[in-house]
PDB file of N, CA and C in Angstrom:
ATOM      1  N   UNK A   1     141.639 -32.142 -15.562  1.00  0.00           N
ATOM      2  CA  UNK A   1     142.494 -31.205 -16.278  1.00  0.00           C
ATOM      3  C   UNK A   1     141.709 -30.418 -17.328  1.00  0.00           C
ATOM      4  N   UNK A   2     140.719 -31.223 -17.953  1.00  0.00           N
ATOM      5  CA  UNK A   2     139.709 -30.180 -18.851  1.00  0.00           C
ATOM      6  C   UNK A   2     139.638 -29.017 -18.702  1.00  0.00           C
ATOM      7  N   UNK A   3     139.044 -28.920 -16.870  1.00  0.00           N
ATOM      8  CA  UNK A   3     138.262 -27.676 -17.142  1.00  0.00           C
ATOM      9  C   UNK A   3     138.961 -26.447 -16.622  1.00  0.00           C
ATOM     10  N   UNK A   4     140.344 -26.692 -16.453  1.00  0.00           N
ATOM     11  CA  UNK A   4     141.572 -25.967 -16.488  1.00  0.00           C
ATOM     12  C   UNK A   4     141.872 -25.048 -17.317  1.00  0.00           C
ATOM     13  N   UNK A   5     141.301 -25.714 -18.734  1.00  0.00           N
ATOM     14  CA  UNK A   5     141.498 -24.907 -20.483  1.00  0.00           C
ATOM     15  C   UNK A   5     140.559 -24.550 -20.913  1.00  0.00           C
ATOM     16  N   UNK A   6     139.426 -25.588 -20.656  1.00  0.00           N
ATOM     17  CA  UNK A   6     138.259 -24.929 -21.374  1.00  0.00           C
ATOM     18  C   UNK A   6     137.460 -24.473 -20.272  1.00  0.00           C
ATOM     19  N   UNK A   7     137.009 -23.142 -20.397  1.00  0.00           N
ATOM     20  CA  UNK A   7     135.843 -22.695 -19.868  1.00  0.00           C
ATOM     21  C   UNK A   7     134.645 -22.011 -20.450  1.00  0.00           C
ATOM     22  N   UNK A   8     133.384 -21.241 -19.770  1.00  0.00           N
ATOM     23  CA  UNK A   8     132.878 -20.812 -20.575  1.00  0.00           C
ATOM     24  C   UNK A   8     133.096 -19.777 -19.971  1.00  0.00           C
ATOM     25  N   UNK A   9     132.782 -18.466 -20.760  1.00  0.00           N
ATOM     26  CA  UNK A   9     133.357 -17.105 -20.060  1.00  0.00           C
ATOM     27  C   UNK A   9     131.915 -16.116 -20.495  1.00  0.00           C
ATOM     28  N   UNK A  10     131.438 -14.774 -19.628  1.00  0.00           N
ATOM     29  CA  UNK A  10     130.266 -14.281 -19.850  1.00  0.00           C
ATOM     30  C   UNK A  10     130.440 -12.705 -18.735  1.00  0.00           C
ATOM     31  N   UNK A  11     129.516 -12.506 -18.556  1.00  0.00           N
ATOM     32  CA  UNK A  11     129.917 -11.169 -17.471  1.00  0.00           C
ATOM     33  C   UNK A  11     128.127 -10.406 -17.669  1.00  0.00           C
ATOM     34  N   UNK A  12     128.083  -9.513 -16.610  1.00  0.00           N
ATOM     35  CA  UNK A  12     127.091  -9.175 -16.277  1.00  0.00           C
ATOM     36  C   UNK A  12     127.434  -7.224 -16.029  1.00  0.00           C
ATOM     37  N   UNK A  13     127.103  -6.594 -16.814  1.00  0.00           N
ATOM     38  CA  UNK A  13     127.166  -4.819 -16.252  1.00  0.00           C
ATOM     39  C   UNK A  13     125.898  -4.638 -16.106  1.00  0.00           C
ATOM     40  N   UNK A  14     126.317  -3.886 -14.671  1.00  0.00           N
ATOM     41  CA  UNK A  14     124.714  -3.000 -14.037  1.00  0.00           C
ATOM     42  C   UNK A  14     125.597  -1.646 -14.030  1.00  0.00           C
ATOM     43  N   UNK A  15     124.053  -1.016 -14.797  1.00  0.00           N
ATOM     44  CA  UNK A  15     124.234   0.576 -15.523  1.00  0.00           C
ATOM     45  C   UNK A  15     123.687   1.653 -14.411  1.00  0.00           C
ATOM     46  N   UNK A  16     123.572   1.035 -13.114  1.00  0.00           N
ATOM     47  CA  UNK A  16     122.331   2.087 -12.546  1.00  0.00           C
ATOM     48  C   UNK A  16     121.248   1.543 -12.569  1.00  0.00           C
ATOM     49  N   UNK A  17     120.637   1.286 -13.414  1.00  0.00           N
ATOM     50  CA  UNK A  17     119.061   1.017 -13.487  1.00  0.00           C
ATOM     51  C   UNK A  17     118.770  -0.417 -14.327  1.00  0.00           C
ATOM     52  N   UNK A  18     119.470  -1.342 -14.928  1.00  0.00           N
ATOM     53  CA  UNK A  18     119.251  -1.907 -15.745  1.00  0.00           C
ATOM     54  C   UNK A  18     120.713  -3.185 -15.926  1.00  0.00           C
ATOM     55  N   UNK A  19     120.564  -4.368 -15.696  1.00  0.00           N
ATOM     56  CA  UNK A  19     121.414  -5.561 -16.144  1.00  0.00           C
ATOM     57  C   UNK A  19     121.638  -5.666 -17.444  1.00  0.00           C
ATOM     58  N   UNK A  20     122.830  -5.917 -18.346  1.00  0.00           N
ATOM     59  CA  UNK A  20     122.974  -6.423 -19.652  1.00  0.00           C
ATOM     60  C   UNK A  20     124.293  -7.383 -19.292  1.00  0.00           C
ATOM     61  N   UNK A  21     123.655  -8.512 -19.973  1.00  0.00           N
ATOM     62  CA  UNK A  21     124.286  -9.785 -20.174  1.00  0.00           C
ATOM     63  C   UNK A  21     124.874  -9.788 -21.224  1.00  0.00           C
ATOM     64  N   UNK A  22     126.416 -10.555 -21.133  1.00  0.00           N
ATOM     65  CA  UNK A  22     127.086 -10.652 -22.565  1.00  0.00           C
ATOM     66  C   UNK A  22     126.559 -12.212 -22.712  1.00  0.00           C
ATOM     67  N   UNK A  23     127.268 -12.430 -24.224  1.00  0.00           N
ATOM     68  CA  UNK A  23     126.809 -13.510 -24.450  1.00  0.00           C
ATOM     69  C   UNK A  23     127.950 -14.594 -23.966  1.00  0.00           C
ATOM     70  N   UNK A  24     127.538 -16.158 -23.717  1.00  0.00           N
ATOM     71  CA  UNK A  24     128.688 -16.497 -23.610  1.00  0.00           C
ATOM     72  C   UNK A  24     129.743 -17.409 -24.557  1.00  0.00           C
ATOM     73  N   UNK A  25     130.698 -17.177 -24.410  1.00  0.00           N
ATOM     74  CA  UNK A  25     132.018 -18.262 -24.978  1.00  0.00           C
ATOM     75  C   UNK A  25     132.685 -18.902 -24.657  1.00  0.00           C
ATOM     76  N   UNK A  26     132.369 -20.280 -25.667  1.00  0.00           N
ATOM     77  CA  UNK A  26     133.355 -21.080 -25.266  1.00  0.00           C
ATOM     78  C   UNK A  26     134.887 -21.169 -25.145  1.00  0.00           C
ATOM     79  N   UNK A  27     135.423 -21.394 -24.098  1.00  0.00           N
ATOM     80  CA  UNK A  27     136.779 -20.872 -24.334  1.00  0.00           C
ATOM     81  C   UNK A  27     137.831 -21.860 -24.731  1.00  0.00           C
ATOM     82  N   UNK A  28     139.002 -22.192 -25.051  1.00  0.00           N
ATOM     83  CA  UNK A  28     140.183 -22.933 -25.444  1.00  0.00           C
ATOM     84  C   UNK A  28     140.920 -22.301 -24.494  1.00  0.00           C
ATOM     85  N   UNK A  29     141.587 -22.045 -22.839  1.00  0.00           N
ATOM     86  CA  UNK A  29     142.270 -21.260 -22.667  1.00  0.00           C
ATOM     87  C   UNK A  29     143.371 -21.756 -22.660  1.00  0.00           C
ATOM     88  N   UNK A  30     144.708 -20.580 -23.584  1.00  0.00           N
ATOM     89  CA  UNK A  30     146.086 -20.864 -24.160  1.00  0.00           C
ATOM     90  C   UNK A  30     146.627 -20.220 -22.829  1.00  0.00           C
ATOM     91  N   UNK A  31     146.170 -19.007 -22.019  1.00  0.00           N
ATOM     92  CA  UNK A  31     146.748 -17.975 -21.298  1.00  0.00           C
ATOM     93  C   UNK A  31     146.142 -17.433 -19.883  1.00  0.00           C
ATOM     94  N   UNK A  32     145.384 -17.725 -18.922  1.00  0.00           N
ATOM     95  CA  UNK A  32     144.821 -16.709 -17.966  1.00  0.00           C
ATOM     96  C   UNK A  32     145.085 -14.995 -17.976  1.00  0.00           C
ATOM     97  N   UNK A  33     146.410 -15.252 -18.128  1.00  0.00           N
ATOM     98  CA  UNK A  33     147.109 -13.620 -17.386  1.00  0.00           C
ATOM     99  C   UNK A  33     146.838 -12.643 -18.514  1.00  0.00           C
ATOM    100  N   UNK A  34     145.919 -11.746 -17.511  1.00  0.00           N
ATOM    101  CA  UNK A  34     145.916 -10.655 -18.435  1.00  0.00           C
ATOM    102  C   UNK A  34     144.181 -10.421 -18.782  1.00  0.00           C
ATOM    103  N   UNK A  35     143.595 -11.638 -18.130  1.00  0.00           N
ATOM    104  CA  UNK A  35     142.451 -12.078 -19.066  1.00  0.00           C
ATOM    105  C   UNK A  35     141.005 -11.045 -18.495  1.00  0.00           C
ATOM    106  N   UNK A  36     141.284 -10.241 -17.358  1.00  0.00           N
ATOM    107  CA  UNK A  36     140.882  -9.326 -16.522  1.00  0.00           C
ATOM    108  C   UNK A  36     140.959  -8.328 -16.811  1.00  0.00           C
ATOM    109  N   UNK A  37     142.459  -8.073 -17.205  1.00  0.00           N
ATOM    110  CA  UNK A  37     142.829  -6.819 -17.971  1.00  0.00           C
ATOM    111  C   UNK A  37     142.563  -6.163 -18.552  1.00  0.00           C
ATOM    112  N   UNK A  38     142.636  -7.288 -19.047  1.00  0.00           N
ATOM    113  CA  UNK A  38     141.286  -7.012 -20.464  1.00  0.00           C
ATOM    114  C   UNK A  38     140.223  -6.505 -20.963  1.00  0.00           C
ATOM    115  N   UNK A  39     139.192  -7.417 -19.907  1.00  0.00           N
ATOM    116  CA  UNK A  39     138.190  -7.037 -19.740  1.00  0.00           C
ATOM    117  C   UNK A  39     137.818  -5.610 -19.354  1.00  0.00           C
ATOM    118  N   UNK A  40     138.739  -5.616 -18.248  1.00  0.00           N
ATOM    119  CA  UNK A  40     138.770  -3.670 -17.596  1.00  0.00           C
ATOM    120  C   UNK A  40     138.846  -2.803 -18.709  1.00  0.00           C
ATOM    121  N   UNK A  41     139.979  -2.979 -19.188  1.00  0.00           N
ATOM    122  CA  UNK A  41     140.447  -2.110 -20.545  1.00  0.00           C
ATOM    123  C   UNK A  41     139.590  -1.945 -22.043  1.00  0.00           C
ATOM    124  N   UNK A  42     138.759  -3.069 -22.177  1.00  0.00           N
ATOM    125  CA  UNK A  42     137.963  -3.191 -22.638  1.00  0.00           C
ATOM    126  C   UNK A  42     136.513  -2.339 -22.489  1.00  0.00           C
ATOM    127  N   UNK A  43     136.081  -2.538 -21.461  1.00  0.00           N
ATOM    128  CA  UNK A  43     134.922  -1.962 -20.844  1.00  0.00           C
ATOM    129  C   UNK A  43     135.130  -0.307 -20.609  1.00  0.00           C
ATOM    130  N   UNK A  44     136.327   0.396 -20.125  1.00  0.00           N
ATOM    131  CA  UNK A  44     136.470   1.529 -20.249  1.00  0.00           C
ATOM    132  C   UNK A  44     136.824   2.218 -21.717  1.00  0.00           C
ATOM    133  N   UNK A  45     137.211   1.268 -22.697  1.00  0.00           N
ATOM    134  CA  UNK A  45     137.154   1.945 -23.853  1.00  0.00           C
ATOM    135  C   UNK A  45     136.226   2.063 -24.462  1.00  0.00           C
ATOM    136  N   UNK A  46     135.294   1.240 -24.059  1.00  0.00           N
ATOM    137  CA  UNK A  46     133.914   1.206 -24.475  1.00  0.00           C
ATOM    138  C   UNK A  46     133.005   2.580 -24.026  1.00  0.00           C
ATOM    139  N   UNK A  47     132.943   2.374 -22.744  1.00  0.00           N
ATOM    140  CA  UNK A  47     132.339   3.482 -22.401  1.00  0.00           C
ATOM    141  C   UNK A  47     132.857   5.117 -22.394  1.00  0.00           C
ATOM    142  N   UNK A  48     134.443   5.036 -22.853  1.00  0.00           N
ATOM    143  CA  UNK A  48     134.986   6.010 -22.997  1.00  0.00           C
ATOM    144  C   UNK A  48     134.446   6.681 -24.347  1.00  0.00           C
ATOM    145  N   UNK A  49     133.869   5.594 -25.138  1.00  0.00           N
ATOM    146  CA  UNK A  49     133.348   6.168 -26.716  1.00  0.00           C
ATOM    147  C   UNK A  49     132.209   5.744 -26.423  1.00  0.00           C
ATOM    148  N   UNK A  50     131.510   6.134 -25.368  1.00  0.00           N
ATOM    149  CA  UNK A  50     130.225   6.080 -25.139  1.00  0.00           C
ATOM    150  C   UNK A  50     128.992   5.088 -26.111  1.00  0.00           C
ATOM    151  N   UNK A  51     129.775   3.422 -26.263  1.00  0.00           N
ATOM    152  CA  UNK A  51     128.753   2.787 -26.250  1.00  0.00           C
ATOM    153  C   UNK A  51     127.700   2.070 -25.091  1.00  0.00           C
ATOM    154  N   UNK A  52     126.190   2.132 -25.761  1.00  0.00           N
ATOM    155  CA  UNK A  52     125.405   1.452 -24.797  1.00  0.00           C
ATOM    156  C   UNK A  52     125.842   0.798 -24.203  1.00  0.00           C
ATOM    157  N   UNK A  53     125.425   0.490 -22.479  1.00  0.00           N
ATOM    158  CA  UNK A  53     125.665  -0.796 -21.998  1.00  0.00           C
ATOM    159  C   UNK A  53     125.518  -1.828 -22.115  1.00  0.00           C
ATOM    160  N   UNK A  54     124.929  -2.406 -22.801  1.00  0.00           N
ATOM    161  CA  UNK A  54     125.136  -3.808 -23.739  1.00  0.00           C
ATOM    162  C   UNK A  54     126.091  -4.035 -24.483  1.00  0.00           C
ATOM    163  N   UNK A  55     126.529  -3.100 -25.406  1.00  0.00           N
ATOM    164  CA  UNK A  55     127.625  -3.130 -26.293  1.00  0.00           C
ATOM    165  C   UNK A  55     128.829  -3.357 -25.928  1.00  0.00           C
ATOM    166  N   UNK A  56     128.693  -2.503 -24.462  1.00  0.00           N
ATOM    167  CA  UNK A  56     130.414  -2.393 -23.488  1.00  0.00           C
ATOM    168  C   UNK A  56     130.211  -3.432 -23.137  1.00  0.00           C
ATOM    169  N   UNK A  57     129.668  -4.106 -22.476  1.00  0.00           N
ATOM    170  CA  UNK A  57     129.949  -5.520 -21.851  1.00  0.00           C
ATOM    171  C   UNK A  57     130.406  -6.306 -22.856  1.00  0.00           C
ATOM    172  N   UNK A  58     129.737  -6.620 -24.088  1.00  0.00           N
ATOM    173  CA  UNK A  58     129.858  -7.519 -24.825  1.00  0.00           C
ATOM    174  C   UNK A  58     131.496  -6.774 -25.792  1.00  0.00           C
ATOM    175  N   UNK A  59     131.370  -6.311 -25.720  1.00  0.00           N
ATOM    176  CA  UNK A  59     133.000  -5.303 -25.850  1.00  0.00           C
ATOM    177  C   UNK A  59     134.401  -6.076 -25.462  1.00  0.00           C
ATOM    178  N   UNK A  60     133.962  -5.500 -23.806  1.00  0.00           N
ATOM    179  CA  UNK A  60     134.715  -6.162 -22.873  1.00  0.00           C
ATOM    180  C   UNK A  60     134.894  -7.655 -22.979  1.00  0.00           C
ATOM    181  N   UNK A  61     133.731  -8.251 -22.433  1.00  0.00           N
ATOM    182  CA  UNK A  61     133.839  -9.676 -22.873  1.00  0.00           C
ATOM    183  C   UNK A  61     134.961 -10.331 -24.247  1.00  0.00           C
ATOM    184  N   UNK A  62     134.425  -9.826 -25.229  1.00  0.00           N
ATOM    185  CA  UNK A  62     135.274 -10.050 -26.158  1.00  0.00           C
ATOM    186  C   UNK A  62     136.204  -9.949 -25.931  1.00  0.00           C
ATOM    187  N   UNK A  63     136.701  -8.773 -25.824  1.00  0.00           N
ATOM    188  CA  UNK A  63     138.312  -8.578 -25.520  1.00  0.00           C
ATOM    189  C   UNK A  63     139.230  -9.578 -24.827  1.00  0.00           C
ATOM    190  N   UNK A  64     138.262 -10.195 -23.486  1.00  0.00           N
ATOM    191  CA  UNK A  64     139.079 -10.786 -22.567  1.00  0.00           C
ATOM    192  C   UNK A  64     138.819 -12.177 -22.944  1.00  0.00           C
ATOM    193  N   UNK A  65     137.794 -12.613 -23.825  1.00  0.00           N
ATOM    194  CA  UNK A  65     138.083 -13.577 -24.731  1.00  0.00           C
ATOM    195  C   UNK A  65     139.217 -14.082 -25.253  1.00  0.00           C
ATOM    196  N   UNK A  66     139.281 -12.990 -26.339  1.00  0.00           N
ATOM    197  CA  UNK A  66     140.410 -13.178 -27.182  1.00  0.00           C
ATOM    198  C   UNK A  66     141.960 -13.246 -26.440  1.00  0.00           C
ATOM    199  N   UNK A  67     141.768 -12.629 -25.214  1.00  0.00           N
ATOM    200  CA  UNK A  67     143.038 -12.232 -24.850  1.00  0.00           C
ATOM    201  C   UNK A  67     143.309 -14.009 -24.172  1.00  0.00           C
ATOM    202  N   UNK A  68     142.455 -14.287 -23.498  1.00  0.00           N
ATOM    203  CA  UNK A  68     142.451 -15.764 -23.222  1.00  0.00           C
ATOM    204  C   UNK A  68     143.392 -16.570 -24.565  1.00  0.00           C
ATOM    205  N   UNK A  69     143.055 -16.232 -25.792  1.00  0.00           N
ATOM    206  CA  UNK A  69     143.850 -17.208 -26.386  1.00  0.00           C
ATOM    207  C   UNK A  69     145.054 -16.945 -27.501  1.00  0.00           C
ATOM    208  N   UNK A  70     146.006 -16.210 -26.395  1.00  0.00           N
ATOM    209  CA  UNK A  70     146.782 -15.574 -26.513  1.00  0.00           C
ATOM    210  C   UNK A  70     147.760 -15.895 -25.227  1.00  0.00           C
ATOM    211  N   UNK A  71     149.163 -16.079 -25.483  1.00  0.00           N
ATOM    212  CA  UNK A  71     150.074 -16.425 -24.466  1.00  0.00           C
ATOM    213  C   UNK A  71     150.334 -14.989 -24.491  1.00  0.00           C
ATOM    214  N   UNK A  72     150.923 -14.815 -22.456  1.00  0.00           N
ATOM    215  CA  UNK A  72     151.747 -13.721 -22.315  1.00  0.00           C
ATOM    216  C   UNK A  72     150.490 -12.894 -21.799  1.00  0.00           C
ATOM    217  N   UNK A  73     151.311 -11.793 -21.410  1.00  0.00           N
ATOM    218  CA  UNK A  73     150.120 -10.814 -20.462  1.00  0.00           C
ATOM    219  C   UNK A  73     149.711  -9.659 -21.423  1.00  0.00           C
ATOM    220  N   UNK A  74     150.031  -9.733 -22.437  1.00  0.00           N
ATOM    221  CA  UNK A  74     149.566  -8.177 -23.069  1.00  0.00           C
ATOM    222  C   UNK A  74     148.488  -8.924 -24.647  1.00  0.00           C
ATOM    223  N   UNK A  75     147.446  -8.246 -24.755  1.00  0.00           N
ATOM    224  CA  UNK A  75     146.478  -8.452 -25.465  1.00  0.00           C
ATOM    225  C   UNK A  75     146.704  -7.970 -26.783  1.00  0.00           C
ATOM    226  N   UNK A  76     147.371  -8.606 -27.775  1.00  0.00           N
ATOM    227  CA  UNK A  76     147.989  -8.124 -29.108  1.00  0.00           C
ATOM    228  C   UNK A  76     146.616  -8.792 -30.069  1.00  0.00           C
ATOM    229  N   UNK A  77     145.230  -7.764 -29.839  1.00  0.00           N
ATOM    230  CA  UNK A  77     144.577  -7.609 -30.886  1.00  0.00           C
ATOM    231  C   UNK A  77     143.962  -6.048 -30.939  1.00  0.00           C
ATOM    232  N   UNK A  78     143.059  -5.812 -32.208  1.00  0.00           N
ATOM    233  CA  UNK A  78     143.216  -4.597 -32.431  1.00  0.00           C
ATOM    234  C   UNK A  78     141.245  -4.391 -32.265  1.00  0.00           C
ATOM    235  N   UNK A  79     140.758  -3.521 -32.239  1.00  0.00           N
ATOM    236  CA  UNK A  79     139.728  -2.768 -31.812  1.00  0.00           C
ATOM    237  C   UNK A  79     138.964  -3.352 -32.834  1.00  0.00           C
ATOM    238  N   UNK A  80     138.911  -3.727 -34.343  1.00  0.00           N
ATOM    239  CA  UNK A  80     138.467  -4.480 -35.265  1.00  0.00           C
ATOM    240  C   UNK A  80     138.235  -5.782 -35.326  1.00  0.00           C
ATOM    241  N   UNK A  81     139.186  -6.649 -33.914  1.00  0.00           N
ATOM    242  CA  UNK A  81     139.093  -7.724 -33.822  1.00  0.00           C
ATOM    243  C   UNK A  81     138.244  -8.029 -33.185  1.00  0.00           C
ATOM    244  N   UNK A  82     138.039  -7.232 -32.085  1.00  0.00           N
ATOM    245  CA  UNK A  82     137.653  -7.468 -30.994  1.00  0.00           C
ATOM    246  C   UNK A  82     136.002  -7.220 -31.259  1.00  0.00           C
ATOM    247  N   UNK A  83     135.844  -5.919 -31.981  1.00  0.00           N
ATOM    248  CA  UNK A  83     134.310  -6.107 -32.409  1.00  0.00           C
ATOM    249  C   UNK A  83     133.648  -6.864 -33.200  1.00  0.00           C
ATOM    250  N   UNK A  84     134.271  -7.425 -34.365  1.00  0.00           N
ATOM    251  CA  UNK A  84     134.319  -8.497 -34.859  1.00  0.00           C
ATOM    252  C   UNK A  84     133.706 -10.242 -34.402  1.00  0.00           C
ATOM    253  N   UNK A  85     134.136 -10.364 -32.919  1.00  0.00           N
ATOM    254  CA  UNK A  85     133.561 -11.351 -32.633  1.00  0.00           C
ATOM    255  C   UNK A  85     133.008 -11.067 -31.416  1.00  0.00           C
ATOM    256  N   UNK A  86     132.804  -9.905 -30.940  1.00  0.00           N
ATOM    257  CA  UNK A  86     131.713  -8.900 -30.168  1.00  0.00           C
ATOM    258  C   UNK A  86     129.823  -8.957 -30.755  1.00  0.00           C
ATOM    259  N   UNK A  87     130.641  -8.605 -32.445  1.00  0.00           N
ATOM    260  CA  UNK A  87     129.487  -8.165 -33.028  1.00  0.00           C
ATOM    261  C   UNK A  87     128.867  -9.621 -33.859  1.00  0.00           C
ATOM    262  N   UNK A  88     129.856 -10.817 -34.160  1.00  0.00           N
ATOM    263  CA  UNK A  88     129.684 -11.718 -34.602  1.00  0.00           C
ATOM    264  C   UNK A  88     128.131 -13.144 -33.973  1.00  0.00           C
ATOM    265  N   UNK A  89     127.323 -13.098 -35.146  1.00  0.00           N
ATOM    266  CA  UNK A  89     126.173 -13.808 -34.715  1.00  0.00           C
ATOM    267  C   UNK A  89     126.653 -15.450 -34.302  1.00  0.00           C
ATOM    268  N   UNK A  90     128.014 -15.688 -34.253  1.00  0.00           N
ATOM    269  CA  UNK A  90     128.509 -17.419 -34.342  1.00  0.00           C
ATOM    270  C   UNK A  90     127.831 -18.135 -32.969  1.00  0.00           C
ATOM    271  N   UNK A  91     128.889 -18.845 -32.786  1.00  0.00           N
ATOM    272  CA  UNK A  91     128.425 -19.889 -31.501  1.00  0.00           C
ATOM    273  C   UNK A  91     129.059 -19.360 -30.124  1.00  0.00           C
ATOM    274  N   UNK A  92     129.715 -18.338 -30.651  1.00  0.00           N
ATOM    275  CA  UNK A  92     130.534 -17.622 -29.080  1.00  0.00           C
ATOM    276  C   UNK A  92     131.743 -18.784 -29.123  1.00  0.00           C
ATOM    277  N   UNK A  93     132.239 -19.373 -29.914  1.00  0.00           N
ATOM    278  CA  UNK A  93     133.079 -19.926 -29.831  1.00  0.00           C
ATOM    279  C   UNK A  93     134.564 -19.481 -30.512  1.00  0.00           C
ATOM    280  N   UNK A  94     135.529 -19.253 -29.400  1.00  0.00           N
ATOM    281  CA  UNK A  94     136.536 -18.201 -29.947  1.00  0.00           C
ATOM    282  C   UNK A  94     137.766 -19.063 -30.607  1.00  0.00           C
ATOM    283  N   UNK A  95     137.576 -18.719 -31.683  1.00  0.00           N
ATOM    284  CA  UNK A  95     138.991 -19.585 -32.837  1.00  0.00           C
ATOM    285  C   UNK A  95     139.968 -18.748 -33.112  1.00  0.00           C
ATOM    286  N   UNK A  96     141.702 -18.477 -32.818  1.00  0.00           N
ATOM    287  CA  UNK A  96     142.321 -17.919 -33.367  1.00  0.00           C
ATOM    288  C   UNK A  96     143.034 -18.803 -34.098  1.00  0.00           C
TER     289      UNK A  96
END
């Protein structure tokens, strides 16, 4: 049943020419649904404000992080949050 909730979560964007790895996190998962979504929605807002590809992944990632620990299908955090532990040097370990 562990590894049902906890996982570790990470992702890989190829830019054309070049791999960038997000980092990874440990997860608590409260929620699956949505947790894709996320990520998508994530990654196109990223690149919609034209950050590097490193940044968008690790963007994305985040996003679908957080959204992981969160019940329900819609991702009720805000663009501050999300870079926040995007941009955060911790353990990749996501605490809400």
């Amino acid at each position: 049943m562990t590894g049902l909730i906890h996982n570790d979560w990470s992702a890989m964007l190829y830019d054309g020419r070049d791999c960038c790895f997000s980092k990874a996190y440990s997860l608590h998962i409260v929620d699956r649904v949505g947790g894709g979504d996320s990520f998508g929605a994530g990654l196109i807002y990223a690149l919609l404000n034209q950050y590097p590809a490193q940044k968008a992944v690790d963007f994305a990632v985040a996003a679908s992080a957080l959204k992981h620990s969160i019940e329900g299908d819609f991702n009720r955090v805000s663009v501050a949050e999300v870079e926040k532990l995007a941009e955060g040097g911790g353990s990749g370990r996501v605490q809400r």
